[in-house]
Protein backbone atom coordinates (compact mmCIF):
# COMPACT_ATOMS: atom_id res chain seq x y z
CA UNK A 1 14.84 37.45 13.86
CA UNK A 2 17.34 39.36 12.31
CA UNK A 3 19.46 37.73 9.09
CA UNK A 4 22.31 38.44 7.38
CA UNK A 5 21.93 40.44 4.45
CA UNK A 6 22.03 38.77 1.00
CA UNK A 7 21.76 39.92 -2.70
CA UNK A 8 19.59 36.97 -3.52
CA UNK A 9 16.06 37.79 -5.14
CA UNK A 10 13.50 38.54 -2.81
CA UNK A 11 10.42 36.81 -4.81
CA UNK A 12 10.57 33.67 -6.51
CA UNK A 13 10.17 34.26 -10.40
CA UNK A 14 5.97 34.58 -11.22
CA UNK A 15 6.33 32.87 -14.36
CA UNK A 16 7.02 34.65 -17.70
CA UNK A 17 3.75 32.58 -19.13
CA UNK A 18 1.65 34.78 -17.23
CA UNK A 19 2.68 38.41 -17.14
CA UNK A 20 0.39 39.02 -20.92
CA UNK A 21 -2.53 38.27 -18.34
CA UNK A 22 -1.65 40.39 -15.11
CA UNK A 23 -0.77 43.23 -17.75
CA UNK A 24 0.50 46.49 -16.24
CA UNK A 25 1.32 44.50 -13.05
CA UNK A 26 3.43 42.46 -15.27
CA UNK A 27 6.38 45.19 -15.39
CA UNK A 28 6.01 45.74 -11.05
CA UNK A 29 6.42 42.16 -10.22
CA UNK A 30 9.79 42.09 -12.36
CA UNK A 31 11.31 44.57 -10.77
CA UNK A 32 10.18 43.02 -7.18
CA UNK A 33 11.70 39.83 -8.37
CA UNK A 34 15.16 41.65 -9.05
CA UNK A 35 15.15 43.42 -5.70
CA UNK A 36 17.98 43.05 -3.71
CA UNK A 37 18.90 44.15 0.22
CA UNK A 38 22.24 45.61 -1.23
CA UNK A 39 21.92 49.44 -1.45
CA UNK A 40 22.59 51.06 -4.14
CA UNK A 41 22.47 54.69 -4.88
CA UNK A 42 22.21 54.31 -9.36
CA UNK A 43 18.12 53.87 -9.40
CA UNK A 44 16.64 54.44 -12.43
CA UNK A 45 13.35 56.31 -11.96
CA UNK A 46 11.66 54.06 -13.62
CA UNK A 47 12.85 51.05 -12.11
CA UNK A 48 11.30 53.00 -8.92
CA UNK A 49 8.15 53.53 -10.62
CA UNK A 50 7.60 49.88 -11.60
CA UNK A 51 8.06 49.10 -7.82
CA UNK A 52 5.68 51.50 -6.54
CA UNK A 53 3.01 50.58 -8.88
CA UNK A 54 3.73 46.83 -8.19
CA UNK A 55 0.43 44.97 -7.12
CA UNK A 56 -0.10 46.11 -3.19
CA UNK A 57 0.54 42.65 -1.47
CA UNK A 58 3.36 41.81 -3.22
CA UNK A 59 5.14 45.36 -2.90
CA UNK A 60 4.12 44.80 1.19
CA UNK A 61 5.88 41.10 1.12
CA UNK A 62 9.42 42.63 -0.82
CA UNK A 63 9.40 45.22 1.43
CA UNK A 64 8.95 42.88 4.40
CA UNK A 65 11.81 40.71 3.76
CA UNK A 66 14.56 43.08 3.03
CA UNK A 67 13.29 44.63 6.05
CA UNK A 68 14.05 41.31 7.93
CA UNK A 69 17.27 41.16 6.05
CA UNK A 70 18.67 44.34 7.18
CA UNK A 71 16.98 45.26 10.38
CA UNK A 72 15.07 43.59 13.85
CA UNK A 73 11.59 43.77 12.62
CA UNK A 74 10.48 42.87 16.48
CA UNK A 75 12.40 46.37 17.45
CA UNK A 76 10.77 49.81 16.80
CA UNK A 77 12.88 53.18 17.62
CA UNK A 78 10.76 55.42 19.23
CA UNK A 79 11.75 59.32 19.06
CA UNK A 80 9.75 62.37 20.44
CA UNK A 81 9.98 65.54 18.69
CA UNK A 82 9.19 69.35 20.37
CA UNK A 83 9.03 72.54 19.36
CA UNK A 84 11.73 74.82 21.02
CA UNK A 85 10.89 77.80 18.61
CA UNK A 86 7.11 78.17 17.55
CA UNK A 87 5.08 79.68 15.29
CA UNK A 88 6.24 83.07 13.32
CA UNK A 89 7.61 81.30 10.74
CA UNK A 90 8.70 83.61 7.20
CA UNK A 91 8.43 80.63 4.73
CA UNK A 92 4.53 79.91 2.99
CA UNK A 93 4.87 76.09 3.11
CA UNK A 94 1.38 75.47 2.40
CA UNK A 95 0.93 72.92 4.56
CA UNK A 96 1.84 74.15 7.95
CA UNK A 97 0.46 76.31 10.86
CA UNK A 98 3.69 77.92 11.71
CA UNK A 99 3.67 79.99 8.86
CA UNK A 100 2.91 83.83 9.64
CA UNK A 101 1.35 84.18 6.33
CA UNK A 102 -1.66 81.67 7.31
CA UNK A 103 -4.30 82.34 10.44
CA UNK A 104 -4.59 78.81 12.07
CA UNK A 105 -4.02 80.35 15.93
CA UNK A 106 -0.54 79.32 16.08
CA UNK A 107 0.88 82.23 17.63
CA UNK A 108 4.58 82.96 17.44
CA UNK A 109 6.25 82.09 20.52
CA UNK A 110 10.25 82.57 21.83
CA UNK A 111 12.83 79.93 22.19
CA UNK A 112 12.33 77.87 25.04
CA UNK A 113 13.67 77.68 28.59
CA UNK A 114 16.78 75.30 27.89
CA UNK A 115 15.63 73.41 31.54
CA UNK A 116 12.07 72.85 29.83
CA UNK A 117 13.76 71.70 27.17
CA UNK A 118 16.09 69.16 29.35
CA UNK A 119 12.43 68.57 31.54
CA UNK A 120 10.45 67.61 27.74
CA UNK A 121 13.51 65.19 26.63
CA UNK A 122 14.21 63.50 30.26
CA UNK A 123 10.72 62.72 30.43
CA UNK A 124 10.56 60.96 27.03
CA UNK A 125 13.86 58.93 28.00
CA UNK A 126 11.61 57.61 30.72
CA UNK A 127 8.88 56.84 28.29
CA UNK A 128 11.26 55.01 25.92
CA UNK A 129 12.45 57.20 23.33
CA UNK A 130 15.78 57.38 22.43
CA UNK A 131 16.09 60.07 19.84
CA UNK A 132 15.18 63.44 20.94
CA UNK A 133 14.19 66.11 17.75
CA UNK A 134 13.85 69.64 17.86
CA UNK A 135 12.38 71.80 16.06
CA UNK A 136 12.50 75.92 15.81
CA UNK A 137 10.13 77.66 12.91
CA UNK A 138 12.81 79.89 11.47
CA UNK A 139 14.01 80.25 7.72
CA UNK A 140 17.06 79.40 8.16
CA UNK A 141 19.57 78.79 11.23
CA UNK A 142 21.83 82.37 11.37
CA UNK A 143 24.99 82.32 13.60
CA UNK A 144 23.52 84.91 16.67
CA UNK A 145 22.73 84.71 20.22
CA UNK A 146 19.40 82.23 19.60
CA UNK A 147 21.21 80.19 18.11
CA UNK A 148 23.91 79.95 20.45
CA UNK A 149 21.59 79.09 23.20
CA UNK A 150 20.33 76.51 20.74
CA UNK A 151 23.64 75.34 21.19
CA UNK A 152 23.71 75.33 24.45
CA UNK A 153 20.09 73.23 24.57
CA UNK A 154 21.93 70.56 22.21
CA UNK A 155 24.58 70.16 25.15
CA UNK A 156 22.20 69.85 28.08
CA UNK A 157 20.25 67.01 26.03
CA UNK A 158 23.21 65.09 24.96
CA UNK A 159 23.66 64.75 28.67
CA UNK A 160 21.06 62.38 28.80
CA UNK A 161 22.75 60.15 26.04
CA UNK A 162 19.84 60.09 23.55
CA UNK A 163 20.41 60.98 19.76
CA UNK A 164 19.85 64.69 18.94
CA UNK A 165 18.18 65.49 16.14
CA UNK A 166 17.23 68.98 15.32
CA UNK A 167 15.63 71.00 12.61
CA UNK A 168 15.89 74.64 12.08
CA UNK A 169 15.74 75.63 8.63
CA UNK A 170 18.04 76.01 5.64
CA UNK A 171 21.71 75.71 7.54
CA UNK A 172 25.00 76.79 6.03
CA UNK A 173 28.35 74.90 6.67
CA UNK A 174 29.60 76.95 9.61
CA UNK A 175 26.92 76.36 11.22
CA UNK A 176 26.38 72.66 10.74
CA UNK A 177 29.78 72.69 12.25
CA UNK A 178 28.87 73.84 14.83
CA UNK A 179 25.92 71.85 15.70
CA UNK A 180 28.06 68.68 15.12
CA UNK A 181 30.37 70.00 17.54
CA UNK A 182 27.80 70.96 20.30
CA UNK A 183 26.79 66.73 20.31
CA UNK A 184 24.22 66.95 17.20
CA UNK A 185 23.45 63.13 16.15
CA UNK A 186 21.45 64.35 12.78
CA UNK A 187 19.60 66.79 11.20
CA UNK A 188 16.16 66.58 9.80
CA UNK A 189 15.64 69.00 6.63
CA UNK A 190 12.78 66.94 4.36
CA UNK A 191 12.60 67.79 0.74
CA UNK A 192 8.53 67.29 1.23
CA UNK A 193 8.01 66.37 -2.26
CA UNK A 194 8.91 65.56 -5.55
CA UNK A 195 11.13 68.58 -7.61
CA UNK A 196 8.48 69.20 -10.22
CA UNK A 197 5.55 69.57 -7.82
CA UNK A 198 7.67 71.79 -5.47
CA UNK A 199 6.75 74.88 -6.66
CA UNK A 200 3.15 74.01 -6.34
CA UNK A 201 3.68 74.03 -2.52
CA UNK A 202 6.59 76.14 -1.44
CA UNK A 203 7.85 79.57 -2.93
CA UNK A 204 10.14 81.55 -0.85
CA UNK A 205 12.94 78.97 -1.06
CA UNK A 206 13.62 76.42 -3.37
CA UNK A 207 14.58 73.26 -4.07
CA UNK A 208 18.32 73.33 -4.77
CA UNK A 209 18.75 74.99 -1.33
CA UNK A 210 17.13 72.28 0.40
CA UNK A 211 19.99 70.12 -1.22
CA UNK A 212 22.43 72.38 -0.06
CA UNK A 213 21.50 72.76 3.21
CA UNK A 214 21.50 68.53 3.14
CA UNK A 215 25.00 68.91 1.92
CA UNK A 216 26.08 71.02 4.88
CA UNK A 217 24.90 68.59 6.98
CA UNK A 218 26.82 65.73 5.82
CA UNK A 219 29.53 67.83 5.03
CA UNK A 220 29.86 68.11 8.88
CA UNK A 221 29.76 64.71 9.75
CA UNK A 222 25.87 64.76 10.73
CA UNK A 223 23.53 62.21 9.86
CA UNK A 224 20.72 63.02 7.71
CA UNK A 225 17.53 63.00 8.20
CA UNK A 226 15.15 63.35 4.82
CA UNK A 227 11.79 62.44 3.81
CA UNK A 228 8.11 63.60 2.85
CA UNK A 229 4.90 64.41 2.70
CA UNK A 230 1.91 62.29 1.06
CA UNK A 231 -1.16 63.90 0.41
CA UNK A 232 -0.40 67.44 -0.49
CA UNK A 233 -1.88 67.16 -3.74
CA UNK A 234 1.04 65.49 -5.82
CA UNK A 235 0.27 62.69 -8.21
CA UNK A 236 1.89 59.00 -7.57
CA UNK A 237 4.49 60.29 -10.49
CA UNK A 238 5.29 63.22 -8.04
CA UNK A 239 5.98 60.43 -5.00
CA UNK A 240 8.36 58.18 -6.96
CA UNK A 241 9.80 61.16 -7.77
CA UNK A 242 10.67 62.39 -4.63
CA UNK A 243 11.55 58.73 -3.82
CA UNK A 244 14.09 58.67 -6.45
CA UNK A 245 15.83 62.04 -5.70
CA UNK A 246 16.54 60.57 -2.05
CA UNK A 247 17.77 57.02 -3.38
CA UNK A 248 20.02 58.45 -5.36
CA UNK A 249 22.04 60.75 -3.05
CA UNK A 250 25.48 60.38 -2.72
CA UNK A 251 24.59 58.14 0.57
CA UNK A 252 21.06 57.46 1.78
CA UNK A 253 19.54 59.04 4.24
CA UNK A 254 19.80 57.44 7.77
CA UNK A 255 16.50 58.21 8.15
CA UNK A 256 13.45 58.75 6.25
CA UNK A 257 10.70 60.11 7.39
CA UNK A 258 7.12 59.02 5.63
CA UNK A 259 4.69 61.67 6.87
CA UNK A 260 0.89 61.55 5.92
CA UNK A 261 -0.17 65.76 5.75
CA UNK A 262 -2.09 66.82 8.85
CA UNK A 263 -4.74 69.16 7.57
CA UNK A 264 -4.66 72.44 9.95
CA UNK A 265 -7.87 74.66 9.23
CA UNK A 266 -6.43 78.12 7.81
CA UNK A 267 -3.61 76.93 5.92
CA UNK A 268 -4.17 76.24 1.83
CA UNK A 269 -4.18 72.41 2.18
CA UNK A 270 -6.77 72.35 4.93
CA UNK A 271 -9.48 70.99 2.30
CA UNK A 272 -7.20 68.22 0.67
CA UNK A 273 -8.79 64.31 1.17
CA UNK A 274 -7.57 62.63 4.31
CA UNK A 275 -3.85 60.21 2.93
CA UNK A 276 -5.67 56.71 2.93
CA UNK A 277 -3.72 54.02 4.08
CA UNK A 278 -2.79 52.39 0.83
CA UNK A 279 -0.98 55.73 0.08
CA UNK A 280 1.01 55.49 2.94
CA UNK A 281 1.77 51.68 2.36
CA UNK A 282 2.91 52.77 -0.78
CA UNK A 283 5.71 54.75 0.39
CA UNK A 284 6.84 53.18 3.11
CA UNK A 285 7.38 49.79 0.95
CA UNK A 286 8.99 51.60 -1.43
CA UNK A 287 11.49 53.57 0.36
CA UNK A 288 12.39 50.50 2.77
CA UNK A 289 13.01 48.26 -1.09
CA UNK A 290 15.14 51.21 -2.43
CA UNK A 291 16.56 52.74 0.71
CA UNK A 292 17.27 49.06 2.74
CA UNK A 293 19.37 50.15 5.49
CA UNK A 294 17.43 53.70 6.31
CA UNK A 295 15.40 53.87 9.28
CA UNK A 296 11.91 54.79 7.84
CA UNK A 297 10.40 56.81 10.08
CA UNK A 298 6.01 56.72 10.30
CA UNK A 299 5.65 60.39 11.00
CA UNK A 300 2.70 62.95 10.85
CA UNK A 301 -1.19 60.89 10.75
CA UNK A 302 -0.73 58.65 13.20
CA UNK A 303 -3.19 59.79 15.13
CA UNK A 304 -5.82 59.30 12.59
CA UNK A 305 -4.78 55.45 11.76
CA UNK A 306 -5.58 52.27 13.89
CA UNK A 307 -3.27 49.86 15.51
CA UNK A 308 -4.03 47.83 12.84
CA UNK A 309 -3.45 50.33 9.81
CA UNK A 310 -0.36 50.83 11.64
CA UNK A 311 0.88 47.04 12.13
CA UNK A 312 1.09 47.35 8.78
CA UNK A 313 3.07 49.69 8.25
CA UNK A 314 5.45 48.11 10.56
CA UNK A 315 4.88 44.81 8.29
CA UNK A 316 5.67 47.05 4.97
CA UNK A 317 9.19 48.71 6.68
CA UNK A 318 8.67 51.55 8.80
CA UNK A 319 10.93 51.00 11.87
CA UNK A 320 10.48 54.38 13.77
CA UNK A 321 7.77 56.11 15.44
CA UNK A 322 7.71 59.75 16.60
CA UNK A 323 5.91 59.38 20.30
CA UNK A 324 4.25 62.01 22.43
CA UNK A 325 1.01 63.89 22.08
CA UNK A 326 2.09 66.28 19.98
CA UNK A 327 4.07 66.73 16.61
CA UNK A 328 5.61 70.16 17.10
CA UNK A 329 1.82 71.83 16.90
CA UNK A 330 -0.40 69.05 15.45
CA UNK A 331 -1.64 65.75 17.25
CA UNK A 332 -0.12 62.60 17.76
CA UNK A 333 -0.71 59.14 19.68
CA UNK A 334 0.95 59.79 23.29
CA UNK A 335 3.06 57.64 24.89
CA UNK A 336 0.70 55.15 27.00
CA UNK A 337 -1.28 54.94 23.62
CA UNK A 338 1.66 53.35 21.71
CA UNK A 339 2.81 51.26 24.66
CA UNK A 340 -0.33 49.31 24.33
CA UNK A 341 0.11 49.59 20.61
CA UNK A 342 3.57 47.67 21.16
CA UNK A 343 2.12 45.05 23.38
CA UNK A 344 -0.39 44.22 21.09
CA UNK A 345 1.95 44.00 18.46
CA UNK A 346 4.84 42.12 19.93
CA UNK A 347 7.01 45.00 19.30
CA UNK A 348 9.85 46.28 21.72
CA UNK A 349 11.17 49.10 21.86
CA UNK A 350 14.76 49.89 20.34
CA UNK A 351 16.87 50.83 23.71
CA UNK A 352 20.06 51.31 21.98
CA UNK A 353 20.65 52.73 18.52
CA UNK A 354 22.62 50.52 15.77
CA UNK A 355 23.63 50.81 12.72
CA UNK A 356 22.10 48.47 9.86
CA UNK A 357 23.74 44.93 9.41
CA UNK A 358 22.86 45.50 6.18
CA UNK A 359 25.87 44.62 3.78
């Protein structure tokens, strides 16, 4: 099903006679009917704004055919992510049980048997996934002997010939290097949310060094791996502005993951309104228009959507799962769950990793 990409319009025009009537929808279904599957990293926030806010349906159907432009919408990758390193965690991310700051009964644990490590990521190669993440709840990556048996983990998991991903914190160049060197495939670092909500969620590091530490990792030849969080209590202007600040890096991320927050009882966002489904819809549509060759990754709250909720998400862009009952510490759908998900759905699975046709 997959087509060549082309720079052609994606909607046919909906008639300049009757945008007075459809008023504030008016300035959306413009800018869907100049969207093109050729990236381009010079976005205009507002030109990402009128997208977002672009009647539902019709955001759902751009999205859907630069999807189909760029990418096998029958094919979905599936990844598993574990947590090597938990709990302990110095940073007070609002949102997540890791932190020490926060009582949610995440206790802080060491770094993992490297052969439990191999054991986890074998066993999801047999269930289908061919990108293995990893995750350790530390501030930041320092060059010392964890690390090196980090390293060391990275190696025995390469083995298997799946893409590594890992995400340890803020990471300088040296040791990106490194990682690249050990067999790294990318490295997830997510900005989480717009800049000027940022503060209202995270203090002890801040946004520039989140850019850095993406930097480092494409300085070293890593793919990057870079997305959010809906529902933390940022305003649609907060989304598209998050959206924005990855659409117009210096390349797009390979991946983008859309994650809907997982409320954890203890932490400060435990009494925020469940992400509805239209929220998510949102987002995905809107990264897959602005980012077109990206994988967009449907993340976190799986677990509390349906197959179909989720069909269409697959339907608005999202071409990436992560698989496996568990997302580092919180719940997800495990593997025999999305297998009949995929059935359903017609979908296969994505055996072997390629970049985007996308021109």
């Amino acid at each position: 099903m997959r087509q060549s990409c082309g720079s052609q319009a994606l909607l046919e025009n909906q008639g300049a006679s009757t945008t007075d009537e459809i008023g504030s929808d008016a300035a959306g279904l413009r800018a869907l009917n100049m969207v093109s599957a050729v990236p381009r990293m010079d976005w205009k926030k507002e030109e990402i704004a009128a997208i977002f806010n672009a009647p539902l349906l019709e955001l759902i159907f751009a999205a859907a055919k630069v999807h189909r432009e760029c990418h096998d919408s029958t094919a979905v990758q599936q990844c598993t992510l574990l947590s090597i390193k938990t709990g302990g965690c110095s940073e007070d991310c609002s949102y997540c049980p890791q932190s020490a700051r926060y009582d949610t009964g995440v206790k802080a644990e060491k770094l993992l048997d490297p052969e439990a490590v191999y054991a986890a990521a074998q066993c999801a190669k047999n269930a289908g996934s061919t990108r293995f993440c990893m995750g350790a709840a530390w501030r930041e990556a320092r060059d010392n002997n964890q690390f090196d048996q980090v390293l060391d983990i990275v190696r025995k998991v390469k083995s298997l010939d799946m893409e590594v991903c890992v995400t340890l914190g803020m990471l300088g160049p040296d040791e990106a290097r490194r990682l690249k060197e050990a067999g790294v495939t990318a490295y997830n670092h997510n900005l989480d949310t717009g800049e000027e909500f940022y503060d209202k969620i995270i203090t002890t590091r801040t946004y520039q060094d989140r850019l850095d530490t993406i930097n480092n990792v494409r300085d070293a030849g890593m793919s990057v791996c870079c997305g959010g969080i809906v529902g933390l209590g940022e305003t649609p202007a907060d989304r598209v502005d998050l959206l924005h600040t990855l659409a117009t890096m210096r390349e797009h991320p390979e991946s983008v993951p859309v994650n809907a927050l997982v409320r954890v009882e203890g932490t400060p966002l435990a009494d925020q309104p469940q992400v509805e489904i239209w929220e998510m819809l949102r987002m995905i549509a809107t990264a897959r228009i602005v980012m077109p060759r990206a994988r967009v990754r449907l993340s976190a709250g799986r677990l509390q959507m349906s197959h179909a909720e989720q069909a269409l998400c697959f339907l608005a862009g999202a071409s990436s799962i992560f698989t496996g009952e568990k997302l580092l510490t919180t719940g997800n759908p495990g593997y025999d769950e999305d297998r009949e998900m995929f059935q359903i759905l017609g979908l296969k699975t994505l055996s072997t990793p390629k970049e985007s046709t996308c021109c």
